[in-house]
Structure formats: C-alpha cells, structure tokens
C-alpha atoms as a PDB file:
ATOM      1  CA  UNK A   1     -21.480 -26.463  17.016  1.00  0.00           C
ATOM      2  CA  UNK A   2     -19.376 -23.439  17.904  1.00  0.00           C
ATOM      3  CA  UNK A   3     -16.366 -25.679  16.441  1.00  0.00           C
ATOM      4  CA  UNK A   4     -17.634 -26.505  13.109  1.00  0.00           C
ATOM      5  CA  UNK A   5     -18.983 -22.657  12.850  1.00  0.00           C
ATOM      6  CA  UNK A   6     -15.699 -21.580  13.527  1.00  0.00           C
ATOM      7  CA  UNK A   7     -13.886 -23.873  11.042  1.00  0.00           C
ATOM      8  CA  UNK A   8     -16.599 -23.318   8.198  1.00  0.00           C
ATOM      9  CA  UNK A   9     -15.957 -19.210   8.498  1.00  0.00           C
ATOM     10  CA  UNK A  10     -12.030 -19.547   8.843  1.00  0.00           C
ATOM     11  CA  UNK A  11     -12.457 -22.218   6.025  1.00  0.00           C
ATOM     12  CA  UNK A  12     -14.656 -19.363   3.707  1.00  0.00           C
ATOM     13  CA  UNK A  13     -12.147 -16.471   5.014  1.00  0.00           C
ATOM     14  CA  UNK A  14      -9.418 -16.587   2.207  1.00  0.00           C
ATOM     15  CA  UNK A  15     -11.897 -16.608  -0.485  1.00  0.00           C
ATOM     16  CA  UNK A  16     -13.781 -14.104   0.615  1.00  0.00           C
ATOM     17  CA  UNK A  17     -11.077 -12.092   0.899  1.00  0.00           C
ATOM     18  CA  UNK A  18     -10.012 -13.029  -2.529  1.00  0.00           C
ATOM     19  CA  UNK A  19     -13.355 -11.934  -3.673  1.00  0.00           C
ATOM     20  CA  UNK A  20     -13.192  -8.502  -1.967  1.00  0.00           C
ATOM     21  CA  UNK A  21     -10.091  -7.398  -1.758  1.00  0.00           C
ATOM     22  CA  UNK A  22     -10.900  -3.440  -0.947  1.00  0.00           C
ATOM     23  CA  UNK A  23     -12.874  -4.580   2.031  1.00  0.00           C
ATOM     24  CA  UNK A  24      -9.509  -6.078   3.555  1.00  0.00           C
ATOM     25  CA  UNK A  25      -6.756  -4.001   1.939  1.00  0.00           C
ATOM     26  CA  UNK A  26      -6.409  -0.277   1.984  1.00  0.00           C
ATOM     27  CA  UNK A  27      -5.487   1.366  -1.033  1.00  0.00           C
ATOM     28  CA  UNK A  28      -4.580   4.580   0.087  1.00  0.00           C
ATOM     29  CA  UNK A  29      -1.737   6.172  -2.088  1.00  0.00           C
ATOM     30  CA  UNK A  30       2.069   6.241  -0.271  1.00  0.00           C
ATOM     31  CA  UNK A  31       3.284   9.163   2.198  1.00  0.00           C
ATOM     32  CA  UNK A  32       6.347  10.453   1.240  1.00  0.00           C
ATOM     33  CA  UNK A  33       8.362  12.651   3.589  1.00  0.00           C
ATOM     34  CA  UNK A  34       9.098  15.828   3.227  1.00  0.00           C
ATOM     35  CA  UNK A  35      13.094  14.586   2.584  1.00  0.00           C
ATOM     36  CA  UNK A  36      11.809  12.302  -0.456  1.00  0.00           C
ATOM     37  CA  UNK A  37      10.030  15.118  -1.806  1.00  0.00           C
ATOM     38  CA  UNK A  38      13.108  17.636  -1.378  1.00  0.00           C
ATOM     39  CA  UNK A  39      15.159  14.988  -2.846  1.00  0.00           C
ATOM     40  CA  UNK A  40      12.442  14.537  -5.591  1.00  0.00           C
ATOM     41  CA  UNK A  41      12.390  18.335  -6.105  1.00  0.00           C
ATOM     42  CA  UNK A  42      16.269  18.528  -5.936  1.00  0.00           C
ATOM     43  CA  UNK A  43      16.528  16.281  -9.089  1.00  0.00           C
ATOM     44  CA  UNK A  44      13.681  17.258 -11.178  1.00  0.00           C
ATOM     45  CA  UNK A  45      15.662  20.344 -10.768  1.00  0.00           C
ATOM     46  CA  UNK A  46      19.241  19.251 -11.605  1.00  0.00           C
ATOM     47  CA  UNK A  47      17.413  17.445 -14.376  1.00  0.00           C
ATOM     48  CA  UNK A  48      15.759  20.472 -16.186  1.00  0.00           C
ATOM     49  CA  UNK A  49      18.614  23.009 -15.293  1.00  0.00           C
ATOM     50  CA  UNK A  50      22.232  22.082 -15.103  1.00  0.00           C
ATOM     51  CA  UNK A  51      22.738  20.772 -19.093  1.00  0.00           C
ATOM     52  CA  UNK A  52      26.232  20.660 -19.947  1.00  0.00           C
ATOM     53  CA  UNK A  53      27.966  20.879 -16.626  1.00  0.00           C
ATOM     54  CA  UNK A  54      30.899  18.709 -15.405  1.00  0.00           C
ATOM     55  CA  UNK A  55      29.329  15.618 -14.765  1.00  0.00           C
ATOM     56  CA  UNK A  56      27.023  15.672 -17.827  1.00  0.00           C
ATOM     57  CA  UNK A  57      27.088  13.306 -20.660  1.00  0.00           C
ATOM     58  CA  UNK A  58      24.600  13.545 -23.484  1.00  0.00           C
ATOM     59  CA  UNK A  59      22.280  15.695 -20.763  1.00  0.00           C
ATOM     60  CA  UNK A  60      22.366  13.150 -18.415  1.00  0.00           C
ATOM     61  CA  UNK A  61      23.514  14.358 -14.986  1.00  0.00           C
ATOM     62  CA  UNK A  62      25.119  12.179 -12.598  1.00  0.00           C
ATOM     63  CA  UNK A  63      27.117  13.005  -9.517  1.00  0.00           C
ATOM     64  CA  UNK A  64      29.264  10.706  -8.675  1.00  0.00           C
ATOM     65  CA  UNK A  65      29.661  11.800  -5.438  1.00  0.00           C
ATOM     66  CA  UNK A  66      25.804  12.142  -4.548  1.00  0.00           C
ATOM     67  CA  UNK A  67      24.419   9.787  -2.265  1.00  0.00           C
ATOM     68  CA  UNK A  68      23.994   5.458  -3.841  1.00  0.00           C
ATOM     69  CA  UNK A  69      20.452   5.615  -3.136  1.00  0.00           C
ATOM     70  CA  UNK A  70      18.138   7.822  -4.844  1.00  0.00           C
ATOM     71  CA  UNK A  71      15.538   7.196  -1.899  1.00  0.00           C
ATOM     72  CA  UNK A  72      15.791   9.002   1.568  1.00  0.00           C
ATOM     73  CA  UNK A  73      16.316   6.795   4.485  1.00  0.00           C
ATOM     74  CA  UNK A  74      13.160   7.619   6.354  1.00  0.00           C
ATOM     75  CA  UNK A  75       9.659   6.206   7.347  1.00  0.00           C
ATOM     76  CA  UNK A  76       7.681   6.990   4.941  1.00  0.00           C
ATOM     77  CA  UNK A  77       5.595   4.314   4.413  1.00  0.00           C
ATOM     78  CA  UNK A  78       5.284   3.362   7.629  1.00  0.00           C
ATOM     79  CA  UNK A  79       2.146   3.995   9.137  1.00  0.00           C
ATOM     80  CA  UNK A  80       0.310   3.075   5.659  1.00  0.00           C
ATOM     81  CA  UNK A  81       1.704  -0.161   5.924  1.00  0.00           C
ATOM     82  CA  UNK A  82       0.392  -0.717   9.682  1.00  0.00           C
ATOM     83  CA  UNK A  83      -2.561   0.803   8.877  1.00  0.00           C
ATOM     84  CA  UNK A  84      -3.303  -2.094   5.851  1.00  0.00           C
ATOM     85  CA  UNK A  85      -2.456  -4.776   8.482  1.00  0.00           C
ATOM     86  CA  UNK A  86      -4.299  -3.481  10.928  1.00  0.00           C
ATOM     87  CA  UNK A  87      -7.155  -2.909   8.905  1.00  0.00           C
ATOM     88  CA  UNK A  88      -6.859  -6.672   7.429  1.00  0.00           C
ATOM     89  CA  UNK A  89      -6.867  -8.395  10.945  1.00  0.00           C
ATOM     90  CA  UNK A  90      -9.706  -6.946  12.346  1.00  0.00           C
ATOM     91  CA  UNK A  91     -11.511  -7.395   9.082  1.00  0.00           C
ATOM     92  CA  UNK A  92     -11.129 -10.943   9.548  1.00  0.00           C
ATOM     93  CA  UNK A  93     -11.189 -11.362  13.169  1.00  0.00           C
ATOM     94  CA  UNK A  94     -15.042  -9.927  12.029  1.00  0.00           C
ATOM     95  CA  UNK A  95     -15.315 -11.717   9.276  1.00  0.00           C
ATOM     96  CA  UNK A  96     -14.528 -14.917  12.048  1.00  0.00           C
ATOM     97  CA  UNK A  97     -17.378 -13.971  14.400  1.00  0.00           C
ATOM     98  CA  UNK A  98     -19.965 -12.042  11.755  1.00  0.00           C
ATOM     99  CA  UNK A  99     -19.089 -14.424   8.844  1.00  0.00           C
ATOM    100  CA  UNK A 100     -23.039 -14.819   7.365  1.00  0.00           C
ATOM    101  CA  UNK A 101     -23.243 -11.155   7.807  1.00  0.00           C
ATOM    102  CA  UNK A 102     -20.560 -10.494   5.487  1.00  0.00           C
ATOM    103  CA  UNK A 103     -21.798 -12.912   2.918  1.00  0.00           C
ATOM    104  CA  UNK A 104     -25.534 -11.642   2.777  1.00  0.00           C
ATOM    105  CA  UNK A 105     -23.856  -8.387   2.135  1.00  0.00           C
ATOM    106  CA  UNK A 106     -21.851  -9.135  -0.410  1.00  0.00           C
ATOM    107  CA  UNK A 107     -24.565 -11.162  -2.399  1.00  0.00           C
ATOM    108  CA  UNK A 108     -26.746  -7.953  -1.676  1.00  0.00           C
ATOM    109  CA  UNK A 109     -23.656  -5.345  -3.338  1.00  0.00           C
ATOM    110  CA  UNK A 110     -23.438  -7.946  -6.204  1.00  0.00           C
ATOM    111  CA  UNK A 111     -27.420  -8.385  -7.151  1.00  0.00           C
ATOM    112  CA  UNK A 112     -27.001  -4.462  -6.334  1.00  0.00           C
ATOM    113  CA  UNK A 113     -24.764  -3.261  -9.161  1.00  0.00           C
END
C-alpha cells in the first residue's frame, strides 16, 4: 500500500507543480553586488556625462580598453539560486509524504478566490 501511495503522489508531483508554480519556485527579485551596482552606476554615468569625448561616436561611448564583459565577475546570484532549489526539494519531498494535504488545499484556494 505504502508502494502504490508513493508512486500515485510522485506520479501527481509534476503537475501539481505545474499547477502551482509559486508554491515551488521563489520569485524573489536578483541580488546584485555592490561591484555590479558600481559598475551599473559607473556607466549610467559615462552615459549621461562624457558626450563628445575621444571614444564617442554619435554619443555613444565605448572604451575600448574597458573590461569585455559588462557584468562583474562575482556571486551575485548565488544564494537566490540555492535558495529556489532548496525551497523546490523540500516542497516536494512534502508534497511526497503530505500529498492529499496539498491537494485539499489547493481545491480549497481555488473554490476560495
């Protein structure tokens, strides 16, 4: 019995996740670092102050000796990303053992709104 309860819920799991996706994924906005946003802030600036400079073409700047990237090489996303996975395997490792818990809720949020 355990068996077939097992398979049914792990069975039901992907489209319940389908069906709720906040309640597995977090949708938190991105951390940037405090290098992105100097970088960020070094730009915007070079963009609305140094018109007609060297490098300048039609009020376009470009450096050709600045860095390839326009990104900072740093963690920033990081912990938001371990965060979502973390979030989404214990979510379904309850989902596994509390399956018909989760789906009498959700038929109760969806007669709800």
């Amino acid at each position: 019995m355990q068996h077939m309860y097992f398979f049914i819920t792990t069975a039901i799991l992907p489209f319940f996740r389908l069906k709720h996706q906040s309640w597995f994924i977090s949708d938190s906005e991105p951390v940037v670092s405090y290098k992105q946003k100097a970088l960020d802030l070094h730009h915007q600036d070079l963009a609305q102050n140094h018109k007609d400079r060297k490098w300048t073409s039609n009020g376009v700047y470009t450096n050709p000796y600045e860095y390839t990237s326009v990104d900072t090489m740093s963690h920033d996303n990081m912990s938001e990303w371990l965060y979502s996975i973390a979030k989404s395997v214990i979510m379904s490792i309850l989902f596994i053992f509390f399956g018909p818990i989760f789906i009498v809720i959700g038929i109760y949020v969806k007669y709800k709104s």
